[in-house]
C-alpha atoms as a PDB file:
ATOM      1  CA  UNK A   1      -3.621  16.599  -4.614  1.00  0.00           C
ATOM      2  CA  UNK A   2      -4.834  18.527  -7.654  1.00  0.00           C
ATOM      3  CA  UNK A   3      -2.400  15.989  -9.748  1.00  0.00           C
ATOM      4  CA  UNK A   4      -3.815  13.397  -8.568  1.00  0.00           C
ATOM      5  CA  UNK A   5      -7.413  13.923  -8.472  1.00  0.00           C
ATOM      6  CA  UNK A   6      -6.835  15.033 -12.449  1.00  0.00           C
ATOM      7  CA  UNK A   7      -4.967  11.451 -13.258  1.00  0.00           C
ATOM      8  CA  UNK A   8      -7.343   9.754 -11.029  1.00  0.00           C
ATOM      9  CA  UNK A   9     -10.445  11.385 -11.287  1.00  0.00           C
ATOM     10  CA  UNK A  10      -9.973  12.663 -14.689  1.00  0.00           C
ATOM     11  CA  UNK A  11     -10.670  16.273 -13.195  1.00  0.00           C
ATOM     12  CA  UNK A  12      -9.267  19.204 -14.777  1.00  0.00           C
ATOM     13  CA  UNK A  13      -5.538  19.391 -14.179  1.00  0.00           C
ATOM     14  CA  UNK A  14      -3.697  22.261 -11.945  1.00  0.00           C
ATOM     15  CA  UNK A  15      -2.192  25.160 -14.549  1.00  0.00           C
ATOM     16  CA  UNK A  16       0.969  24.419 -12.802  1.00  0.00           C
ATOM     17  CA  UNK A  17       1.021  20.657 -14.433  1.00  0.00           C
ATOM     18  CA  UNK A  18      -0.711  21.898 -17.479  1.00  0.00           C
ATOM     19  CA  UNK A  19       2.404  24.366 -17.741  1.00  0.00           C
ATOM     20  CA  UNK A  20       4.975  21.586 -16.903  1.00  0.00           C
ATOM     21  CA  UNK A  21       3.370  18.787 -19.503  1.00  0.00           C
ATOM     22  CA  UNK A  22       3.136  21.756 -22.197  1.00  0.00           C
ATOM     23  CA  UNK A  23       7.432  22.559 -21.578  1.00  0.00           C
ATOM     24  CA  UNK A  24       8.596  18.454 -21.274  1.00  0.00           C
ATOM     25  CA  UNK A  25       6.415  18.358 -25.141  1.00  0.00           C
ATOM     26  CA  UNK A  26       7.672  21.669 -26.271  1.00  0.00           C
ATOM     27  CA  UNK A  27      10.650  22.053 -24.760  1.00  0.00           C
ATOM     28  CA  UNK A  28      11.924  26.050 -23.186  1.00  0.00           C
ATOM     29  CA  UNK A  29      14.894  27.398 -21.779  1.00  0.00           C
ATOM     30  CA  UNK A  30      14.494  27.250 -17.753  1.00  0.00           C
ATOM     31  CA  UNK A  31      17.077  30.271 -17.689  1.00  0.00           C
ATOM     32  CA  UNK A  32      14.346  32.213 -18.799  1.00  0.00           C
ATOM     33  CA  UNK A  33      11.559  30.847 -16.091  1.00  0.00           C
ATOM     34  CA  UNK A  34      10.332  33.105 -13.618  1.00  0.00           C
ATOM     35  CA  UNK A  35      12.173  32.407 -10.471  1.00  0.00           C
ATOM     36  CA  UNK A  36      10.502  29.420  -8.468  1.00  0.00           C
ATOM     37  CA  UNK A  37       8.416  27.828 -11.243  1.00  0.00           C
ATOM     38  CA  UNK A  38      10.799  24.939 -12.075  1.00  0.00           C
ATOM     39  CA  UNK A  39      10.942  23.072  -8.864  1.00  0.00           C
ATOM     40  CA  UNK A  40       6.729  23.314  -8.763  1.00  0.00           C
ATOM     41  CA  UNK A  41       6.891  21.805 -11.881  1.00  0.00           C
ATOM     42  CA  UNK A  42       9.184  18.993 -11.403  1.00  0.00           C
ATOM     43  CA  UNK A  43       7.225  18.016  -8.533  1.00  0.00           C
ATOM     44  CA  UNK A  44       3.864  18.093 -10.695  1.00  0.00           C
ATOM     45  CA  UNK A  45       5.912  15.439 -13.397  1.00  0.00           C
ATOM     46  CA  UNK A  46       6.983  13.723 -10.586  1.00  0.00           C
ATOM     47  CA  UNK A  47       3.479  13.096  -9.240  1.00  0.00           C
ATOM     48  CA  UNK A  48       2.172  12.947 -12.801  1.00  0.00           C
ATOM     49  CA  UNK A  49       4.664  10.777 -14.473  1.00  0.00           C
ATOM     50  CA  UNK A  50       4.105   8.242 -11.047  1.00  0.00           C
ATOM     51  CA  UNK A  51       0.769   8.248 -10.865  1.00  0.00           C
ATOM     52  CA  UNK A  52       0.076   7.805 -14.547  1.00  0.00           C
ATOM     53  CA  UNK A  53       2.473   4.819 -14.802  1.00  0.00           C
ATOM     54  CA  UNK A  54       0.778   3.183 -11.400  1.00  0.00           C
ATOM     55  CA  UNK A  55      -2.695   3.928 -13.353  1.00  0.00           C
ATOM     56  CA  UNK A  56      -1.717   2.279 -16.968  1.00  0.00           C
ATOM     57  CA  UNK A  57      -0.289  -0.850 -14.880  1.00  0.00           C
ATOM     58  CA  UNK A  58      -3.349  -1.707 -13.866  1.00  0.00           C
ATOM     59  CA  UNK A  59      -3.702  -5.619 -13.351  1.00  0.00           C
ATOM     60  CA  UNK A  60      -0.193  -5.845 -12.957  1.00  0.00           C
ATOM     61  CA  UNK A  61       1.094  -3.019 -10.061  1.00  0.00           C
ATOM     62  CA  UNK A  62       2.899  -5.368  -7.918  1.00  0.00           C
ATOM     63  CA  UNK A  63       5.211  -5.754 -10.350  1.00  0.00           C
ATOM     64  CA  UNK A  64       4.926  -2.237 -11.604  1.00  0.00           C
ATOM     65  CA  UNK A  65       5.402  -1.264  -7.688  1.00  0.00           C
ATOM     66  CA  UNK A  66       8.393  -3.142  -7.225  1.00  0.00           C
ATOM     67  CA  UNK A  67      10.133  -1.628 -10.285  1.00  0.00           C
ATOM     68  CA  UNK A  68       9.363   1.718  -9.700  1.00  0.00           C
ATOM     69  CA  UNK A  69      10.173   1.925  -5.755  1.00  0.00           C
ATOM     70  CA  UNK A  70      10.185   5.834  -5.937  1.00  0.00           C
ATOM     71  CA  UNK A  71       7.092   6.030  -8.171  1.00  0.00           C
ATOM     72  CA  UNK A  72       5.312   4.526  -5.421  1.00  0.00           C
ATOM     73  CA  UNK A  73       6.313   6.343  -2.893  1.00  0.00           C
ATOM     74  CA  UNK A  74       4.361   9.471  -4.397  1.00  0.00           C
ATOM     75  CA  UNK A  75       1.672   7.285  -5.359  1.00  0.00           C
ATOM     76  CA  UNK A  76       1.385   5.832  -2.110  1.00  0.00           C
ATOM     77  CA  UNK A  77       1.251   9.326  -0.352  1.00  0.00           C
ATOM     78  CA  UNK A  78      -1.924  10.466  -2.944  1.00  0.00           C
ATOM     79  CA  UNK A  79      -3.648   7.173  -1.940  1.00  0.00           C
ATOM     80  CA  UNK A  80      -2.983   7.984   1.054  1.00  0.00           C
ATOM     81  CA  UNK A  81      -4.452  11.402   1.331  1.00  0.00           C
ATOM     82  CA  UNK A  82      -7.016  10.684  -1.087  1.00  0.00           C
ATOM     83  CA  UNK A  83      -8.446   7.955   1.402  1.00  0.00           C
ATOM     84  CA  UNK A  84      -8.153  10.424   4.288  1.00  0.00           C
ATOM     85  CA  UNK A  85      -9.672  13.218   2.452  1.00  0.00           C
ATOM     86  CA  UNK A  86     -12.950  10.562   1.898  1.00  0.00           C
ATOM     87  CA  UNK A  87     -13.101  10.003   5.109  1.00  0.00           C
ATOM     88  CA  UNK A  88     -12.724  13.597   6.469  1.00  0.00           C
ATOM     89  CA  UNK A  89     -15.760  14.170   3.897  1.00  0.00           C
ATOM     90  CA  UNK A  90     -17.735  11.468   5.330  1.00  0.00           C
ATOM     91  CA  UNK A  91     -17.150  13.022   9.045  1.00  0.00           C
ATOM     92  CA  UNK A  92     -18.685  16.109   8.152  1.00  0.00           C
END
């Protein structure tokens, strides 16, 4: 949720994506990651990469939706928890 509230909200971004944006730019050998930090950061691209595309296709989703069948599928999910989140908020 972190990823998305900092591509949707513009809030400050989790280190973990800050980490995984700063190696996809800089490049680093994953041999020498410590042991369980790679798949936390493909996940955070994954998110990121989705969510960012869904963002910049803004007027024109339903196509970017139907090209990018995966990309929605995380985007979808942070909607979807986003929304409930509200609503839990709301309840209180």
């Amino acid at each position: 949720m972190a990823v998305g509230d900092a591509v949707m909200d513009g809030q400050s971004p989790p280190p973990q994506l800050v980490q995984a944006l700063n190696y996809e730019k800089w490049g680093c050998d994953v041999r020498q990651l410590p042991a369980g930090v790679l798949p936390v950061m493909n996940v955070c691209l994954n998110y990121y990469h989705a969510l960012t595309g869904y963002k910049s296709a803004s007027g024109k989703s339903t196509e970017w939706v139907r090209r990018n069948p995966q990309g929605w599928d995380l985007v979808s999910r942070v909607i979807k928890r986003r929304m409930e989140r509200k609503r839990g908020n709301r309840n209180q």
